[in-house]
C-alpha atoms as a PDB file:
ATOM      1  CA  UNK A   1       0.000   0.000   0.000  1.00  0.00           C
ATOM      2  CA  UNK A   2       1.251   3.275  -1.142  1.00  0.00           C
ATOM      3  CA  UNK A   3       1.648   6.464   1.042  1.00  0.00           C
ATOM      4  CA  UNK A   4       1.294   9.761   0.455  1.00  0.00           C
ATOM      5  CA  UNK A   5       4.078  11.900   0.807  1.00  0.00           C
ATOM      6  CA  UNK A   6       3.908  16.138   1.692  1.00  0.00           C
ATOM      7  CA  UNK A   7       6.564  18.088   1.953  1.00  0.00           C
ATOM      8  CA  UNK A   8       6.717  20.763   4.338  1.00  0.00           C
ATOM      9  CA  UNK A   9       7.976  22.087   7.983  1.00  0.00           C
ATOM     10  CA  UNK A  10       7.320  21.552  11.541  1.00  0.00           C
ATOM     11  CA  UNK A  11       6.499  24.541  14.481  1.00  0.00           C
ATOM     12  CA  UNK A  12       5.913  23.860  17.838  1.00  0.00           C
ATOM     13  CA  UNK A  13       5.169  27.740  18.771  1.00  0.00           C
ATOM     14  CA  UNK A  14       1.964  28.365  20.825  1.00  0.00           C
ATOM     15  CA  UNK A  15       1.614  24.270  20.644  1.00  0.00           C
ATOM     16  CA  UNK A  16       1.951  21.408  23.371  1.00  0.00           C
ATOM     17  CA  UNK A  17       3.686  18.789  21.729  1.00  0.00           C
ATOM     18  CA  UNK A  18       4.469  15.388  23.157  1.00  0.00           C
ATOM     19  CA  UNK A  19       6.058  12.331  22.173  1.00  0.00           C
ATOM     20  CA  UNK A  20       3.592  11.340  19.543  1.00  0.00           C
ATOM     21  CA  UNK A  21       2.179  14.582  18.452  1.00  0.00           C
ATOM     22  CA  UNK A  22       3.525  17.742  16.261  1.00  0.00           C
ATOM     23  CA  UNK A  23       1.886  20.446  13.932  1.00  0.00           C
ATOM     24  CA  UNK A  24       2.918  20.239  10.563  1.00  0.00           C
ATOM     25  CA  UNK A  25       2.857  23.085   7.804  1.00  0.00           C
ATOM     26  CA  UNK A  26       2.852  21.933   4.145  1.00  0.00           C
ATOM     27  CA  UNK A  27       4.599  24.114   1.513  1.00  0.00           C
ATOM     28  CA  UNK A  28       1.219  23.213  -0.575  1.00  0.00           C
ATOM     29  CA  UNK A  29      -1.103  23.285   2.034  1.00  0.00           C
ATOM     30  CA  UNK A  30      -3.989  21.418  -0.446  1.00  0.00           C
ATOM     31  CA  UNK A  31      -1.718  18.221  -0.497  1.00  0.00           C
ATOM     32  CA  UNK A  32      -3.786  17.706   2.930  1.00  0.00           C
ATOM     33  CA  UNK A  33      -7.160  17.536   0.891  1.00  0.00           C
ATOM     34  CA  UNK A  34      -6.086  14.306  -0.757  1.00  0.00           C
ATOM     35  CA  UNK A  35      -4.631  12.290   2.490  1.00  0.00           C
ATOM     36  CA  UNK A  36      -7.153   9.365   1.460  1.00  0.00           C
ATOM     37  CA  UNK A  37      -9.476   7.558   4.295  1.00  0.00           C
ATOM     38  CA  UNK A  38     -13.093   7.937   6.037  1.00  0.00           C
ATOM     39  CA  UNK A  39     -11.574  11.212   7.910  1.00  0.00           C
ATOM     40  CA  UNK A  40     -10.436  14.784   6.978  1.00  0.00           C
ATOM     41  CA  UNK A  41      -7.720  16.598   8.137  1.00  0.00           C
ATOM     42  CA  UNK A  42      -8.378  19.422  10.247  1.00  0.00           C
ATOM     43  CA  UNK A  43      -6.410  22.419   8.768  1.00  0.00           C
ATOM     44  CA  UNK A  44      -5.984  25.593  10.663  1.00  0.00           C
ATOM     45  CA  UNK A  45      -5.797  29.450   8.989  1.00  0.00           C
ATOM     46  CA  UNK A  46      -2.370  28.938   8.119  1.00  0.00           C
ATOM     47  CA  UNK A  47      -3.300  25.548   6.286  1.00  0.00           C
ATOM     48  CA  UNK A  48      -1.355  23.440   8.867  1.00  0.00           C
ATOM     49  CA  UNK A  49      -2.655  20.153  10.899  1.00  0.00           C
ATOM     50  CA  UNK A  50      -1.491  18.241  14.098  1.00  0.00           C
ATOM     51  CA  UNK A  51       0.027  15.079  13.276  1.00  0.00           C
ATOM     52  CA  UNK A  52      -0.084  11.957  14.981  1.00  0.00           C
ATOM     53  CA  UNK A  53       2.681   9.928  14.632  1.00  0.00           C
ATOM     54  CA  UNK A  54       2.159   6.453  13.118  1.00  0.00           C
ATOM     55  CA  UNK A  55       2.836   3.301  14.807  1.00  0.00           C
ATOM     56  CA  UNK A  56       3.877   4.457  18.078  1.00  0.00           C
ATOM     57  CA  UNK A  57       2.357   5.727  21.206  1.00  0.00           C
ATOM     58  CA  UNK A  58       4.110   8.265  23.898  1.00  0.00           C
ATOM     59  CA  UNK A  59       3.518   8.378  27.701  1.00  0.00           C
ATOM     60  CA  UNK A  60       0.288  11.209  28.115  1.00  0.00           C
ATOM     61  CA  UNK A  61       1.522  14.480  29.176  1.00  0.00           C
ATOM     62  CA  UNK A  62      -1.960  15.910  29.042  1.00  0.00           C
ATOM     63  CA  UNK A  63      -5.054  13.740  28.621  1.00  0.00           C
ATOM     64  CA  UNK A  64      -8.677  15.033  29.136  1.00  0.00           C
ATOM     65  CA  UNK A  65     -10.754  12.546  28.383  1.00  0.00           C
ATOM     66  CA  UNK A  66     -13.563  11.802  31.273  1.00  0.00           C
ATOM     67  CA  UNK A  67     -11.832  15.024  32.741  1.00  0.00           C
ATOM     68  CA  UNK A  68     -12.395  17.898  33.713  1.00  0.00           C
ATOM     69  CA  UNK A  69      -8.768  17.936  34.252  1.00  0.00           C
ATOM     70  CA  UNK A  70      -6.264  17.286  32.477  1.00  0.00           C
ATOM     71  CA  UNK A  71      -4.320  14.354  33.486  1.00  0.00           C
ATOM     72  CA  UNK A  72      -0.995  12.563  32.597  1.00  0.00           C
ATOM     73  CA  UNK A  73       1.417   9.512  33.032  1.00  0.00           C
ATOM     74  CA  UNK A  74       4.719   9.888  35.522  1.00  0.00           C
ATOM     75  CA  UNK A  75       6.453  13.022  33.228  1.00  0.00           C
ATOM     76  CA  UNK A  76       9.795  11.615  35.025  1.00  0.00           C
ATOM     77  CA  UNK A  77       9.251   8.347  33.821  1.00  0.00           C
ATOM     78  CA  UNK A  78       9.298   8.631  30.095  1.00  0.00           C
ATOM     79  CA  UNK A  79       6.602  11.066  28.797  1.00  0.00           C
ATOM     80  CA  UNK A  80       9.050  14.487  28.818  1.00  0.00           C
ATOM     81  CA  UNK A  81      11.863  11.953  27.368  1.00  0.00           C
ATOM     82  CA  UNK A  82       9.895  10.996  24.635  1.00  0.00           C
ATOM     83  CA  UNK A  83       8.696  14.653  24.121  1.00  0.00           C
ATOM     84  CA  UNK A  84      12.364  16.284  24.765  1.00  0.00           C
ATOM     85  CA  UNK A  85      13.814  13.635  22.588  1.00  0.00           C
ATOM     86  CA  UNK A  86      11.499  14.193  19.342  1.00  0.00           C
ATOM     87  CA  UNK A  87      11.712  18.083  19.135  1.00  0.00           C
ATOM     88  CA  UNK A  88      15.748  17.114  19.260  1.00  0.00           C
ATOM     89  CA  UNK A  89      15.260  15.173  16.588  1.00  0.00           C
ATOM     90  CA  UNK A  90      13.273  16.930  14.587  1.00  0.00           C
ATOM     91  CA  UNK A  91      15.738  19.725  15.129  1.00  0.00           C
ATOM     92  CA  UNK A  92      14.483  22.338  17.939  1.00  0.00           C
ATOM     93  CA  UNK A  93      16.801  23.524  20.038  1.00  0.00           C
ATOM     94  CA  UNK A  94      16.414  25.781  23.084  1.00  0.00           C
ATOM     95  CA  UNK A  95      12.494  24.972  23.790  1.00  0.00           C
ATOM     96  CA  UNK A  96      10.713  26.948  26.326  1.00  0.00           C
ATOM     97  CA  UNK A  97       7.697  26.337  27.622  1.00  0.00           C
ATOM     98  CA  UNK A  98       5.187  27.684  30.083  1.00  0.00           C
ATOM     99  CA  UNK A  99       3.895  26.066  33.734  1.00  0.00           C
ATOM    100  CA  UNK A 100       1.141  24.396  31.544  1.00  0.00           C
ATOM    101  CA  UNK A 101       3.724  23.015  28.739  1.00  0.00           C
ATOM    102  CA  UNK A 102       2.766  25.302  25.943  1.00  0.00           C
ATOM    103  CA  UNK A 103       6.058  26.294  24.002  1.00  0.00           C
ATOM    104  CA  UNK A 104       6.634  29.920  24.044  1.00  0.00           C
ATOM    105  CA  UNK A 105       9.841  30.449  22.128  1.00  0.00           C
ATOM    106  CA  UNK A 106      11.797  27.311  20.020  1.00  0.00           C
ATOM    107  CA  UNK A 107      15.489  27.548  18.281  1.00  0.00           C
ATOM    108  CA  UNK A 108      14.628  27.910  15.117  1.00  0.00           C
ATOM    109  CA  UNK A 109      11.172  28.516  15.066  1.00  0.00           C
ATOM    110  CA  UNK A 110      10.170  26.281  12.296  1.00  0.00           C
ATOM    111  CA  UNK A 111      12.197  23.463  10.968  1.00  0.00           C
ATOM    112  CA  UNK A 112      11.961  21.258   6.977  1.00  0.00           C
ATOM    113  CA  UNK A 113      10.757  17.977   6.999  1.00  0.00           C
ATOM    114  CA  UNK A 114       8.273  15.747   5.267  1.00  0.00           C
ATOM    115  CA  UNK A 115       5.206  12.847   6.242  1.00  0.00           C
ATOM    116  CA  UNK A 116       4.360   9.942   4.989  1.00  0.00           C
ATOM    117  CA  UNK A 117       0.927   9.458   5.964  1.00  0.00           C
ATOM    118  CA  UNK A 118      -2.411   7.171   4.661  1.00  0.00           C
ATOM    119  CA  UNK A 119      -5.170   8.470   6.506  1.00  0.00           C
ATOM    120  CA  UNK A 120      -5.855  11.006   9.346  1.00  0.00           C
ATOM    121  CA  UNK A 121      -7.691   9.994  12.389  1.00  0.00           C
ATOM    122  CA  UNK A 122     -10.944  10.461  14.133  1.00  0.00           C
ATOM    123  CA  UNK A 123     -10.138  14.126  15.485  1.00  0.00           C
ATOM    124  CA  UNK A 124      -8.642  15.577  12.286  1.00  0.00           C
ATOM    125  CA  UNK A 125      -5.242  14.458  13.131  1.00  0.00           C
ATOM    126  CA  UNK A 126      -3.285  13.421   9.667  1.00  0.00           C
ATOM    127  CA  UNK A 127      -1.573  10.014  10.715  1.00  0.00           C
ATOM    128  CA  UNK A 128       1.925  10.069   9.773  1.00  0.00           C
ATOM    129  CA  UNK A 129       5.504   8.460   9.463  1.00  0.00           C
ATOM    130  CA  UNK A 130       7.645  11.743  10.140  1.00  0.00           C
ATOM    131  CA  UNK A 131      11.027  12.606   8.114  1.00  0.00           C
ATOM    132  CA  UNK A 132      13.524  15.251   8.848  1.00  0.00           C
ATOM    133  CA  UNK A 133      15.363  16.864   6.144  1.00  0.00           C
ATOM    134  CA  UNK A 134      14.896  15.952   2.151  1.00  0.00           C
ATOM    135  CA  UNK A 135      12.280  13.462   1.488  1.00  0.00           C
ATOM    136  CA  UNK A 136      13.182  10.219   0.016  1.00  0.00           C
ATOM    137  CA  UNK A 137      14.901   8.929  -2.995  1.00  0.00           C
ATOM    138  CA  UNK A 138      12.745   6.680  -5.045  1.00  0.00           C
ATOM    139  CA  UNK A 139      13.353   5.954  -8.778  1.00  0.00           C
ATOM    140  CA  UNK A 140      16.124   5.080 -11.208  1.00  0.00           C
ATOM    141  CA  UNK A 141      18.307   6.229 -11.233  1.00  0.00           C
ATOM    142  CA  UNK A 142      17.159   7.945  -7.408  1.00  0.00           C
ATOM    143  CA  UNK A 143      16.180  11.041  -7.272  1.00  0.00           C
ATOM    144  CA  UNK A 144      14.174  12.840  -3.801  1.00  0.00           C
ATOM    145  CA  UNK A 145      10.464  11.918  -4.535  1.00  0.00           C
ATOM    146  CA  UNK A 146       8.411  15.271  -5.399  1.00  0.00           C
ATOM    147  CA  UNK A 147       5.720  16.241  -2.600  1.00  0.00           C
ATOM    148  CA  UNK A 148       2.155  14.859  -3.565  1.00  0.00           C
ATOM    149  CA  UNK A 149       3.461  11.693  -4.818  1.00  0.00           C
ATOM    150  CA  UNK A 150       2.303   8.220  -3.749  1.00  0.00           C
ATOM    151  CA  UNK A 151       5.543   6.261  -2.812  1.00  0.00           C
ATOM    152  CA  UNK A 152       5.717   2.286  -1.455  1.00  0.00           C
ATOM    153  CA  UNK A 153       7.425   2.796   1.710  1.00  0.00           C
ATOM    154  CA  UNK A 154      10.308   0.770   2.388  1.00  0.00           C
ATOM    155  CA  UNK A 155      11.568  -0.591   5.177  1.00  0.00           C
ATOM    156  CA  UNK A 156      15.087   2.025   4.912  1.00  0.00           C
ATOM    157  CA  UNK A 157      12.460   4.265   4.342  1.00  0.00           C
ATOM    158  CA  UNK A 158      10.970   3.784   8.149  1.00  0.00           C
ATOM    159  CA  UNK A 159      14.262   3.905   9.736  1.00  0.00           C
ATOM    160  CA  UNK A 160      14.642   6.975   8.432  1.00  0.00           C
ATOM    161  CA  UNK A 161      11.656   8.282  10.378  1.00  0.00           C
ATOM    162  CA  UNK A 162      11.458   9.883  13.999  1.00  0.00           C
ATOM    163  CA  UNK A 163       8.687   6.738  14.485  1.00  0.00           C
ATOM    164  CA  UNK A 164      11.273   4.456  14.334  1.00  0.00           C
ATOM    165  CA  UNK A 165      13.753   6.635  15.910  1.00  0.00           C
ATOM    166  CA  UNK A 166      11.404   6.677  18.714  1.00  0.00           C
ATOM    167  CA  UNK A 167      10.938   3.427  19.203  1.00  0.00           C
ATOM    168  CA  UNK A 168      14.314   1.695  18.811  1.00  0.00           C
ATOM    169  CA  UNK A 169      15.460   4.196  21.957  1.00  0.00           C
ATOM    170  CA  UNK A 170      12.363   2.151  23.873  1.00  0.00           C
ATOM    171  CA  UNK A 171      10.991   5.828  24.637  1.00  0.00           C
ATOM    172  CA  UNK A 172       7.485   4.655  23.362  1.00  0.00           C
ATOM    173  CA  UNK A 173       5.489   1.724  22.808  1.00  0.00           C
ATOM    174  CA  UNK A 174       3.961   0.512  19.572  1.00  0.00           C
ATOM    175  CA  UNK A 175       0.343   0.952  18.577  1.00  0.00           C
ATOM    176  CA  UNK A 176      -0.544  -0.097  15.164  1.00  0.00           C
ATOM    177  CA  UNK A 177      -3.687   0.456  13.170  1.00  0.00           C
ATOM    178  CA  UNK A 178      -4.615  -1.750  10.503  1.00  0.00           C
ATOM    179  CA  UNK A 179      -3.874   1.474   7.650  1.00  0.00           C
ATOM    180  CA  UNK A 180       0.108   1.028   8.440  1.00  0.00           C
ATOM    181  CA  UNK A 181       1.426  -1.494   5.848  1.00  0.00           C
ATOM    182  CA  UNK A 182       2.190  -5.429   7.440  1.00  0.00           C
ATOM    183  CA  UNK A 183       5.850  -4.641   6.398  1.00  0.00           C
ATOM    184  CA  UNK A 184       6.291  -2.317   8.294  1.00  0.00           C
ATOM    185  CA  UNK A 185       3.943  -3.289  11.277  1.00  0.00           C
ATOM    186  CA  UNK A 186       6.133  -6.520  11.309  1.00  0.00           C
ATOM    187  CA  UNK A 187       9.892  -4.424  11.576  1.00  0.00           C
ATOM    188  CA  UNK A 188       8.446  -2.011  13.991  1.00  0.00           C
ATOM    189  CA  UNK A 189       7.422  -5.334  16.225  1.00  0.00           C
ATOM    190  CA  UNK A 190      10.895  -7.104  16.084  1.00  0.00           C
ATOM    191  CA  UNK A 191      12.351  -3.234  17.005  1.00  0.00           C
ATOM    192  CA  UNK A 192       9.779  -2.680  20.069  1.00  0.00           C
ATOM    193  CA  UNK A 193      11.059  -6.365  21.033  1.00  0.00           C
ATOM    194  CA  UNK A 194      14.788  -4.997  20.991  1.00  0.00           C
ATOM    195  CA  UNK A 195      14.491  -1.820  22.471  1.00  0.00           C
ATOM    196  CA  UNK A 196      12.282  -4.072  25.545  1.00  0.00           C
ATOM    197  CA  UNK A 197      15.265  -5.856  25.563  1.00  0.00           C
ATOM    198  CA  UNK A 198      17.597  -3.288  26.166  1.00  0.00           C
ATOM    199  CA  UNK A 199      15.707  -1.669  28.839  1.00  0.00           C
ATOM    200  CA  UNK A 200      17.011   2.049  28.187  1.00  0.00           C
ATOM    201  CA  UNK A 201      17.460   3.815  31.587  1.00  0.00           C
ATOM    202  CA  UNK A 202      14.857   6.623  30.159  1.00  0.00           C
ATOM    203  CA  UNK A 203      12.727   4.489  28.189  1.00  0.00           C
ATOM    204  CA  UNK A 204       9.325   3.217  28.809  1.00  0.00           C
ATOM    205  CA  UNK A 205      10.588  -0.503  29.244  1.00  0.00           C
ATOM    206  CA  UNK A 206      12.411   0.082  32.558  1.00  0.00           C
ATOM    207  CA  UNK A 207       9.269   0.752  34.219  1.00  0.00           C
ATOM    208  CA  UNK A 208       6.744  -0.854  32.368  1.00  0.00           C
ATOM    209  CA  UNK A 209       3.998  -3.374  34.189  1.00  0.00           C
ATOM    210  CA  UNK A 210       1.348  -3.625  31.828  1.00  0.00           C
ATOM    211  CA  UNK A 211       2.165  -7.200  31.745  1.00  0.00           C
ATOM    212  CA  UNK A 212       3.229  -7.363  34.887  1.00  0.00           C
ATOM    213  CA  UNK A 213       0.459  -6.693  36.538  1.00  0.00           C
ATOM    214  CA  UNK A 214      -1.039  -3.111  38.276  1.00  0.00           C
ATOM    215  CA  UNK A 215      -2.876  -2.387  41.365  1.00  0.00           C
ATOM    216  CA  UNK A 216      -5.199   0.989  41.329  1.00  0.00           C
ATOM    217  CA  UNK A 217      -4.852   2.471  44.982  1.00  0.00           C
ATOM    218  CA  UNK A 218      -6.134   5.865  43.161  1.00  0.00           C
ATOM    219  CA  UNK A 219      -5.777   7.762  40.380  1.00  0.00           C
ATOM    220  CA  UNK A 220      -2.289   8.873  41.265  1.00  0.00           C
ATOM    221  CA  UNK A 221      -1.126   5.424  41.192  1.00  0.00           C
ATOM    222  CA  UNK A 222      -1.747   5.618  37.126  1.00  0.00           C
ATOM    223  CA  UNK A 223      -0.470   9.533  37.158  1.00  0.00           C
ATOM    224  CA  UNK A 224       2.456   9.336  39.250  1.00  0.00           C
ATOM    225  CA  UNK A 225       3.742   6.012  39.837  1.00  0.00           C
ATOM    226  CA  UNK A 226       2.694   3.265  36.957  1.00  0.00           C
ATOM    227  CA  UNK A 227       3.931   2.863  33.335  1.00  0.00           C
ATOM    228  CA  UNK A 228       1.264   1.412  31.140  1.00  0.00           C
ATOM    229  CA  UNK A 229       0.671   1.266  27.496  1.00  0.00           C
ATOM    230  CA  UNK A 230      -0.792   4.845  26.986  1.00  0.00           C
ATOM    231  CA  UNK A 231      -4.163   3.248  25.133  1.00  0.00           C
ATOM    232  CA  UNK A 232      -5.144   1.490  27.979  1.00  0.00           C
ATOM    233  CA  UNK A 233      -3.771   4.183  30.638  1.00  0.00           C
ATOM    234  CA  UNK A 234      -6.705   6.556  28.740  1.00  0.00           C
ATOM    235  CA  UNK A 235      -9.369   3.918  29.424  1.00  0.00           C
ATOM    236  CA  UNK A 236      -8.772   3.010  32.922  1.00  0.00           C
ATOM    237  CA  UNK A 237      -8.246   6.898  34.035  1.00  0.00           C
ATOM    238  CA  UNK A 238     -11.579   7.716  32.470  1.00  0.00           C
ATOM    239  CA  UNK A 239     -12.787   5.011  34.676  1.00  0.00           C
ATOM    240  CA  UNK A 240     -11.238   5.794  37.958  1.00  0.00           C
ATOM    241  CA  UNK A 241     -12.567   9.025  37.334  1.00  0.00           C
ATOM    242  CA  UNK A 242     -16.036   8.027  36.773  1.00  0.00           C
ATOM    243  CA  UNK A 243     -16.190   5.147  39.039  1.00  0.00           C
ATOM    244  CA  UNK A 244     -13.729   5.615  41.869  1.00  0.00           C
ATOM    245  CA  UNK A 245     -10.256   2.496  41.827  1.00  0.00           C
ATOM    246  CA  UNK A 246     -12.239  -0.356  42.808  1.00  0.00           C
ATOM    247  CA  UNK A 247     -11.614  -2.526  39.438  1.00  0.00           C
ATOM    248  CA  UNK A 248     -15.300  -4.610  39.956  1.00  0.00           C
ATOM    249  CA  UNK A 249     -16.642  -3.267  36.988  1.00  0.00           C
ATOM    250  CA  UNK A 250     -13.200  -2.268  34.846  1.00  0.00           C
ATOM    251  CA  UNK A 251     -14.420  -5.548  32.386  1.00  0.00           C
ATOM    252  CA  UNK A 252     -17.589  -3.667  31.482  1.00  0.00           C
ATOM    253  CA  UNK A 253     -16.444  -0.254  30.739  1.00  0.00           C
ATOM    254  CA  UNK A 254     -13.714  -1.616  28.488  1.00  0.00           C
ATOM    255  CA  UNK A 255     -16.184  -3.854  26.781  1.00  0.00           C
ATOM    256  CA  UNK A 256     -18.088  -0.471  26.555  1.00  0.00           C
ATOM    257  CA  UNK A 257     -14.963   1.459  24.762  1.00  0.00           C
ATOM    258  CA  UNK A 258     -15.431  -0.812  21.454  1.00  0.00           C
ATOM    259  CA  UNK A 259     -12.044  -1.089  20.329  1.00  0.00           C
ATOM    260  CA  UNK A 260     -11.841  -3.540  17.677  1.00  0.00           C
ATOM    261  CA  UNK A 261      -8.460  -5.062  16.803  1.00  0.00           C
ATOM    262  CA  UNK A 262      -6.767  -7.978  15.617  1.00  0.00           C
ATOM    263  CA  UNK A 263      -4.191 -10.392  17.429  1.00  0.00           C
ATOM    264  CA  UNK A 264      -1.924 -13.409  15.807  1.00  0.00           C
ATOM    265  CA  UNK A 265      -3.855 -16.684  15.366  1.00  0.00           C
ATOM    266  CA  UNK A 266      -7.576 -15.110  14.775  1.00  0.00           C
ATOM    267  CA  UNK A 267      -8.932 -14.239  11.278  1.00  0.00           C
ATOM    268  CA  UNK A 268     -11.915 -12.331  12.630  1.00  0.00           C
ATOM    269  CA  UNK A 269     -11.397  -9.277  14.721  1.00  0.00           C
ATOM    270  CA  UNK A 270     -12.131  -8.450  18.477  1.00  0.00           C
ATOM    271  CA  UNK A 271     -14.497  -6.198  20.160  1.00  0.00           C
ATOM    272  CA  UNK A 272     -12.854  -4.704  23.564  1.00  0.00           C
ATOM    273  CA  UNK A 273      -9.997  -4.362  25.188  1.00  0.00           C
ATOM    274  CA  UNK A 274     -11.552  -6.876  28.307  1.00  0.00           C
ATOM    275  CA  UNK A 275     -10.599  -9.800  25.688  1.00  0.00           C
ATOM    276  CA  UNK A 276      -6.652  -9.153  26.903  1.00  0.00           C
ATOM    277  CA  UNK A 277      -7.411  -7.306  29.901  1.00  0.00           C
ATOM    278  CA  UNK A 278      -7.117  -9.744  32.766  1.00  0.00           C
ATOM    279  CA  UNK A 279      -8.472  -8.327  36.760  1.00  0.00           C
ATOM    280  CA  UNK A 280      -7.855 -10.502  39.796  1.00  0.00           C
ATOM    281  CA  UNK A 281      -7.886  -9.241  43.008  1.00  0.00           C
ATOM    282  CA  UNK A 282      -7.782  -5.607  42.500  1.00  0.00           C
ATOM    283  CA  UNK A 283      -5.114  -5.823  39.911  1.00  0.00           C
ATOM    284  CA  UNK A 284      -5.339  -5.774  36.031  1.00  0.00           C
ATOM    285  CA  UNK A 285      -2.795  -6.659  33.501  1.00  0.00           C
ATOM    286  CA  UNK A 286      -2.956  -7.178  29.753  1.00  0.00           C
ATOM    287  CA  UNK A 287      -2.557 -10.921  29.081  1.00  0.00           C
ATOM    288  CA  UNK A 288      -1.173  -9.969  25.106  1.00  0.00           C
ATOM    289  CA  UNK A 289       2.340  -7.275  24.681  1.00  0.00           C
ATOM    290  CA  UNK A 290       1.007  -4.584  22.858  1.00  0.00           C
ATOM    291  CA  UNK A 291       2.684  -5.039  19.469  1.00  0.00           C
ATOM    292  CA  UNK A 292       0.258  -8.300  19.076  1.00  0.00           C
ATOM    293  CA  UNK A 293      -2.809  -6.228  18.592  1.00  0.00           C
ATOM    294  CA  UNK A 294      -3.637  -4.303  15.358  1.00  0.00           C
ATOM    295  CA  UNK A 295      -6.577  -1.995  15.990  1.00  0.00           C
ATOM    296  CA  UNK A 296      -9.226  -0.865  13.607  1.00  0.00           C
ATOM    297  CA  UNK A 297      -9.277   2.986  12.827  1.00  0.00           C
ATOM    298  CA  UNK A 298     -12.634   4.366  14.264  1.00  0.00           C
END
């Protein structure tokens, strides 16, 4: 499956970006109109869009959700390192930001880049595999591919990308959707299982227990203390927040959420997250690691 490639360049003024999310500015801001899928891509004045980055998910650093608040996951324990680490790669320098994480001032204040992208997602977000720099070289003899075209991605091509970047430091997990090509779903696995391996002092992996198993004392246990895969972190702080920490009813709410997905082994696809969600004595833990499950865009 081919993706569609934009030129363009990244800002993070007057933004909050984390470790998954960035605006993006096209140099032909129409390129937007034909990202193909069941969504649209919400443009702003300037013709810009947040992206969401493809294939990977960071640590919250603000989630609303249930709210009213804004919550997040531990900031110390991965979320700012994914954030920090993806405006460095990108190329900011010198980010400041306010008491409530919006960047006021960035060195320099845009920089060039490109996305790969196939669809955008329920809240206008283009979906996107994120490049710094000059786009790729496709063709013979090569020559950097021209913004608007529709290239095969390659696997070179994703390790080229700040997704994989991400991920191979082990500063987020994986989250695929069933748009991102099998080729790719399949190299970004066997990296997530390397970078678990290596169990980077910052990264995600050294403090992971979705697996493991995690008792809900309160909601600070999920905001403060405990590292779990941010998909299901949004669905059990909605329901802490609703409900109180007692996990009784935790099966029902997630069979509520609808999340459809695949896992290795079954043709037909599943219906809520309470098919690998295991609770036992006031504990839950996902019974699958995250980069078995490829979820159905909404």
């Amino acid at each position: 499956m081919s993706m569609l490639l934009i030129t363009g360049s990244y800002g993070v003024l007057g933004d909050r970006p984390d470790g998954d999310t960035v605006h993006f500015t096209p140099h032909d801001p129409g390129f937007l109109c034909e990202v193909p899928g069941g969504h649209r891509v919400k443009r702003d004045e300037n013709g810009g869009a947040s992206l969401r980055l493809d294939g990977i998910d960071a640590l919250e650093t603000h989630y609303k959700g249930a709210g009213p608040d804004y919550v997040h996951q531990p900031l110390g324990l991965g979320a700012h390192a994914a954030r920090d680490e993806l405006l460095s790669w990108l190329g900011f320098t010198d980010v400041v930001q306010d008491a409530e994480e919006k960047v006021t001032a960035s060195t320099p204040k845009t920089v060039p880049g490109y996305i790969l992208t196939s669809g955008a997602d329920v809240y206008g977000r283009c979906v996107a595999l994120l490049g710094s720099g000059a786009p790729p070289q496709v063709g013979n003899p090569p020559k950097p591919a021209r913004s608007g075209a529709r290239i095969d991605v390659t696997v070179d091509m994703l390790h080229q990308t700040a997704n994989h970047h991400l991920l191979s430091r082990g500063l987020v997990y994986p989250t695929f959707y069933s748009d991102l090509p099998q080729v790719l779903r399949a190299d970004m696995a066997a990296t997530t299982q390397q970078a678990r391996a290596a169990v980077a002092a910052n990264g995600v992996w050294a403090h992971d227990v979705t697996i493991s198993g995690v008792k809900v004392e309160s909601l600070a246990s999920l905001t403060e203390d405990l590292v779990i895969v941010p998909k299901l972190f949004r669905r059990v702080a909605d329901y802490v927040r609703l409900f109180g920490p007692s996990l009784a009813c935790l099966p029902a709410y997630l069979a509520g959420g609808a999340d459809e997905f695949f896992v290795p082994g079954r043709r037909d696809s599943i219906v809520g997250l309470q098919h690998v969600v295991e609770v036992t004595n006031g504990t839950f833990r996902m019974t699958r690691p995250i980069e078995d499950l490829v979820f159905v865009e909404k």
